[in-house]
N, C-alpha and C. Protein backbone atom coordinates (compact mmCIF):
# COMPACT_ATOMS: atom_id res chain seq x y z
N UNK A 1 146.59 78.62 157.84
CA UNK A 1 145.65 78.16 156.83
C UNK A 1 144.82 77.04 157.45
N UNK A 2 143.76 77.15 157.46
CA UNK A 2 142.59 76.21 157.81
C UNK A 2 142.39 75.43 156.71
N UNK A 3 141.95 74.21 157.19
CA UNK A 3 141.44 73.19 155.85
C UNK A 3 139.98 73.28 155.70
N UNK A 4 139.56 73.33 154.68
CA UNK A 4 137.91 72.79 154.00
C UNK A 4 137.83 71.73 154.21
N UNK A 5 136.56 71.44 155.20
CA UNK A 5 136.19 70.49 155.84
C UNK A 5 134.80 70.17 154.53
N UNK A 6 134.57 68.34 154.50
CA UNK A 6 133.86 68.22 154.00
C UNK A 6 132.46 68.14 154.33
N UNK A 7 131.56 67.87 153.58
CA UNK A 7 130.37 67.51 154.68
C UNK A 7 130.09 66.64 155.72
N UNK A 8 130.86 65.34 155.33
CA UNK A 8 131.02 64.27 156.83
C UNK A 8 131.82 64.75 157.69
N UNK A 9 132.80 65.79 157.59
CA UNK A 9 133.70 66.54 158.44
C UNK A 9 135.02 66.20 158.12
N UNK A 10 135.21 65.07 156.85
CA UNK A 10 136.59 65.13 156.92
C UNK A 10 137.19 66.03 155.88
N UNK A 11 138.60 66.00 155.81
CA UNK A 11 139.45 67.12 155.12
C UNK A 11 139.13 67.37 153.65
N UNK A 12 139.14 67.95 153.05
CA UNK A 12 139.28 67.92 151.67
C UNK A 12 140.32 68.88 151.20
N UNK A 13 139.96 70.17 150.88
CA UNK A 13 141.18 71.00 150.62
C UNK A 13 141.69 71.97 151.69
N UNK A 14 142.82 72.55 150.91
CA UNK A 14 143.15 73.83 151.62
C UNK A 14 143.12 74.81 151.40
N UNK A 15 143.22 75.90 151.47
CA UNK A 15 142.32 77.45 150.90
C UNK A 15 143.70 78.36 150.88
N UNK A 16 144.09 79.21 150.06
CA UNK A 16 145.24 80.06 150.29
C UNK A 16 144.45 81.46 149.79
N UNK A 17 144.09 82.45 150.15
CA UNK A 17 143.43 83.57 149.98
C UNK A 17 144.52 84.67 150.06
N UNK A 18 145.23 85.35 149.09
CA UNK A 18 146.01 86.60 148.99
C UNK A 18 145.62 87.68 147.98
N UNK A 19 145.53 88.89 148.53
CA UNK A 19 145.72 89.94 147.73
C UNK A 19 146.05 90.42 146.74
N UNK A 20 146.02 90.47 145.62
CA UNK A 20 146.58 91.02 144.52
C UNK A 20 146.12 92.40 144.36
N UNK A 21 145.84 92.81 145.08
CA UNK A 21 145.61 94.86 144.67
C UNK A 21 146.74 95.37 144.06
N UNK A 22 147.69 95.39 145.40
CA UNK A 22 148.84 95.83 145.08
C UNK A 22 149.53 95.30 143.28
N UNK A 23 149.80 93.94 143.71
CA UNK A 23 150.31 93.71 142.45
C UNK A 23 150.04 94.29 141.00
N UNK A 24 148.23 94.18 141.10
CA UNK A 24 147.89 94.93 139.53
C UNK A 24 148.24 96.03 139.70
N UNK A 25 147.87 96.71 140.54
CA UNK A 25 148.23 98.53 140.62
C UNK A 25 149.87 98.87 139.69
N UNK A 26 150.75 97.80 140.24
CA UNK A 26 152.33 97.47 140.39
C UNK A 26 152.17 97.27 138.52
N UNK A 27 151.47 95.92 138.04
CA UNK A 27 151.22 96.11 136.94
C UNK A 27 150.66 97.06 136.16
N UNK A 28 149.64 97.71 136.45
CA UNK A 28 149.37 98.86 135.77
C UNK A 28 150.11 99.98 135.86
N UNK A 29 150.61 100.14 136.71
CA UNK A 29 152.34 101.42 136.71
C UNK A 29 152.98 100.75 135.71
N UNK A 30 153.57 99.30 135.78
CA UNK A 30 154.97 99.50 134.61
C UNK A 30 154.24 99.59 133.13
N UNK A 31 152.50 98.72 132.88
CA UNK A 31 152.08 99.27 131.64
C UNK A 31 152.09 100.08 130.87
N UNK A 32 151.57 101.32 131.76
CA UNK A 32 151.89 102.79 131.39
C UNK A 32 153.27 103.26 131.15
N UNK A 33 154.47 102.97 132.09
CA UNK A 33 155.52 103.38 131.75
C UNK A 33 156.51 103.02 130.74
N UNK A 34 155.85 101.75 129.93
CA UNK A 34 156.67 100.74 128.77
C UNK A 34 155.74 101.58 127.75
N UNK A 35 154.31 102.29 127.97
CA UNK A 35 153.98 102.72 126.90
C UNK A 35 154.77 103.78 126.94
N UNK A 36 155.29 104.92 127.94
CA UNK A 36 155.83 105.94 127.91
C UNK A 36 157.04 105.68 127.13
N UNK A 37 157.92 104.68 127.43
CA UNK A 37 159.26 104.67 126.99
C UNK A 37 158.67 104.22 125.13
N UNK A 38 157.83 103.54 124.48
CA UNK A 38 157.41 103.75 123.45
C UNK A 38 157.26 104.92 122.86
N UNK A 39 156.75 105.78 123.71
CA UNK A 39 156.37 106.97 122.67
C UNK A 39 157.93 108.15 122.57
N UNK A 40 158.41 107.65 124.26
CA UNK A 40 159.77 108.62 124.13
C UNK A 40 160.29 107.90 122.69
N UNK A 41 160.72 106.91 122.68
CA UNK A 41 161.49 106.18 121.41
C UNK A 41 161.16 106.36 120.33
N UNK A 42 159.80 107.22 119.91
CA UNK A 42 159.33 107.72 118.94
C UNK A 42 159.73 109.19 118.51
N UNK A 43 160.50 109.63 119.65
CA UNK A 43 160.77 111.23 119.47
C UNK A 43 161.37 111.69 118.19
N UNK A 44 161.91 112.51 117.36
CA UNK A 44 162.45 112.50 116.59
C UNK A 44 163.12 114.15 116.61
N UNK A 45 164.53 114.33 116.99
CA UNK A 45 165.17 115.60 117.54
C UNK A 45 165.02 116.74 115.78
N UNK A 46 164.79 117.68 116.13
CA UNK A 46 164.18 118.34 114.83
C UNK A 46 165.29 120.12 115.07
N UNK A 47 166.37 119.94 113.83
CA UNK A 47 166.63 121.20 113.98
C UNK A 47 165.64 122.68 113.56
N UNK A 48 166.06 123.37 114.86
CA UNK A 48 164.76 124.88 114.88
C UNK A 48 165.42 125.09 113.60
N UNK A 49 166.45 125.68 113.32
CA UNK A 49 166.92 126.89 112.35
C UNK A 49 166.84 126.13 110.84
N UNK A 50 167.34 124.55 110.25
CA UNK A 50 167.20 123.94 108.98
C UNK A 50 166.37 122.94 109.09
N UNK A 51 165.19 122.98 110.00
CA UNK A 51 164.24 122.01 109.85
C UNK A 51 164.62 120.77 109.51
N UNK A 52 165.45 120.35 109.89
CA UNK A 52 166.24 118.82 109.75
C UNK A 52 165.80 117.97 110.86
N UNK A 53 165.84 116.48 110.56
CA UNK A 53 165.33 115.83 111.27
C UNK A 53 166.49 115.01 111.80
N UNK A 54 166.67 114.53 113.67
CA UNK A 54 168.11 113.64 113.73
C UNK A 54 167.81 112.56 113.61
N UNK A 55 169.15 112.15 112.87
CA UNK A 55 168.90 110.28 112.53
C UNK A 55 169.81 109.94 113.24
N UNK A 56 170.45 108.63 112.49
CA UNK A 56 171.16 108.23 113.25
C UNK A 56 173.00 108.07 113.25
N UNK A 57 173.10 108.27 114.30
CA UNK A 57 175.41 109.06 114.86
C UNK A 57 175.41 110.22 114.19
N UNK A 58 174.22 111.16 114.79
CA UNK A 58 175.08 112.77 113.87
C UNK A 58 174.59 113.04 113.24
N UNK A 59 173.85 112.33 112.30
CA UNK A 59 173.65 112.57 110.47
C UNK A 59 172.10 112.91 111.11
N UNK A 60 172.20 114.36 110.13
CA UNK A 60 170.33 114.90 109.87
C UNK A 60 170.33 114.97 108.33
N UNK A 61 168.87 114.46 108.51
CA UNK A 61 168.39 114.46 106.91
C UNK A 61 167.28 115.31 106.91
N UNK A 62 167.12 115.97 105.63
CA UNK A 62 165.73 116.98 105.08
C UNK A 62 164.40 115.98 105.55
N UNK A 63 162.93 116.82 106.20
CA UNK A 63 162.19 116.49 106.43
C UNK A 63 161.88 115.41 105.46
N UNK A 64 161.79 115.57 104.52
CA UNK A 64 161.76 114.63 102.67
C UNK A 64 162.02 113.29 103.01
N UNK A 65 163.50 113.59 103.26
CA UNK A 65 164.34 112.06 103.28
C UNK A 65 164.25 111.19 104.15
N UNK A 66 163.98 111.81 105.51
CA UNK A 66 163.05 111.36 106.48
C UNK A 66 161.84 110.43 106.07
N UNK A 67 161.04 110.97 106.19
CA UNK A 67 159.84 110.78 105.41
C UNK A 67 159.66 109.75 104.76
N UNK A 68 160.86 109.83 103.39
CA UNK A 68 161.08 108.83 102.46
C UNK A 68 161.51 107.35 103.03
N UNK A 69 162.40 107.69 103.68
CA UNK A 69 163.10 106.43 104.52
C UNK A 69 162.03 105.91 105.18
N UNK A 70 161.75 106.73 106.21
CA UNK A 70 160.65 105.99 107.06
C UNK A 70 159.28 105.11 106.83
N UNK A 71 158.82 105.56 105.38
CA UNK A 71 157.36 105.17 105.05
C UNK A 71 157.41 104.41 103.37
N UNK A 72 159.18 104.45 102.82
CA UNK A 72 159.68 103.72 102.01
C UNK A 72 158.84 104.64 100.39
N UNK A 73 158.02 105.84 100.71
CA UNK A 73 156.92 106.39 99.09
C UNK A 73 158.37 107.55 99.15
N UNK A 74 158.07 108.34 98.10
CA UNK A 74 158.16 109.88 97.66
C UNK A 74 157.40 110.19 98.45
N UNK A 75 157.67 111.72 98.72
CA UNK A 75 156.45 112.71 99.34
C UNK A 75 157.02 113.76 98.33
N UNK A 76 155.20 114.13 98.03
CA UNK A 76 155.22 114.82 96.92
C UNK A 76 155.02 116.39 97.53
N UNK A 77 155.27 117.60 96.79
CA UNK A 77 155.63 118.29 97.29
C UNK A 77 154.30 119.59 97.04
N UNK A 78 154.64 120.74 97.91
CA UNK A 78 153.02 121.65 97.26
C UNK A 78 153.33 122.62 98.29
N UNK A 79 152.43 123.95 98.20
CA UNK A 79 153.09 124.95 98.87
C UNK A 79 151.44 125.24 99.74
N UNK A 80 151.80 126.04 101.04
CA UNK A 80 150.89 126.11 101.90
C UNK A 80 149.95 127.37 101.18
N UNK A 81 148.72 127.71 101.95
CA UNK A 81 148.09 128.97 101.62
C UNK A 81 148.91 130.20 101.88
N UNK A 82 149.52 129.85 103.22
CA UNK A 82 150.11 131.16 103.44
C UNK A 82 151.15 131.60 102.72
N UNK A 83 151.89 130.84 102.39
CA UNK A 83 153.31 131.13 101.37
C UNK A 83 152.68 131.47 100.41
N UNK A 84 151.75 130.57 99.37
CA UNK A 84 151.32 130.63 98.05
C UNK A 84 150.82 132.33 97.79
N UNK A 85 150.02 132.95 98.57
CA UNK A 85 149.80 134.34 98.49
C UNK A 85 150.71 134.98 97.90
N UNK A 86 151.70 134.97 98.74
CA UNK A 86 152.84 136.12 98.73
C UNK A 86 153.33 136.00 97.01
N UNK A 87 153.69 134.33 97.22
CA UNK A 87 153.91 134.07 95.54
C UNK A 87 153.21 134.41 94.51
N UNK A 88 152.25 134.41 94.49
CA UNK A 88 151.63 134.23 93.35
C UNK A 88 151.05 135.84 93.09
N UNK A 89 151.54 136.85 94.35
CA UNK A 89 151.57 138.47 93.97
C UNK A 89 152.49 138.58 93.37
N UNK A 90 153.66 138.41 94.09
CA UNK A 90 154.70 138.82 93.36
C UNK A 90 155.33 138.19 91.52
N UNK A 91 154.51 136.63 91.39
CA UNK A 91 154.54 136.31 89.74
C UNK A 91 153.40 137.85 89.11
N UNK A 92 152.35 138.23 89.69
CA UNK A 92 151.45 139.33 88.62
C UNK A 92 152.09 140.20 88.61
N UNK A 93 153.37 140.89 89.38
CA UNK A 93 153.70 142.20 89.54
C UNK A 93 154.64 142.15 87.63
C-alpha cells in the first residue's frame, strides 16, 4: 500500500483498494437461495386420491379447513361449470 501524498509532498492518507465482485455475486447466490428455501417452506403436501392437504405430525385436513385455518374466514362454497352441467341434467330428468 502506497500513501497519498499531499500537495507539499507530505503524507496524508492511505488507500486500501479491494474487490468486491466476488463477494456480491456470493451475496446474490445466498439471496436467491433464502428466497428458494421461502417458497420451498410454502409447499403444502396435497393428497392425489382425498384432496387433503398435510398439516402438521400426520394430520391432513379438507381443503376447507385448511383454508379456514390459514386465512382465519369461512370459504364459502359453489360448484364449477363443469360439474354444474352434469347436475343440473340430471335434476330435469
Amino acid at each position: 500500500m502506497r500513501p497519498i501524498l499531499a500537495a507539499d509532498g507530505s503524507g496524508a492518507e492511505s488507500l486500501a483498494i479491494r474487490d468486491l465482485t466476488a463477494k456480491k455475486a456470493a451475496e446474490r447466490r445466498l439471496a436467491a437461495a433464502l428466497e428458494d428455501v421461502g417458497r420451498l417452506r410454502n409447499l403444502v403436501p396435497t393428497c392425489t386420491w382425498y384432496k387433503k392437504l398435510g398439516a402438521d405430525a400426520g394430520f391432513w385436513a379438507s381443503v376447507e379447513e385448511h383454508l379456514t385455518h390459514v386465512t382465519g374466514h369461512d370459504i364459502p362454497h359453489g360448484m364449477c361449470p363443469e360439474r354444474c352441467a352434469p347436475v343440473l341434467e340430471q335434476m330435469q330428468r
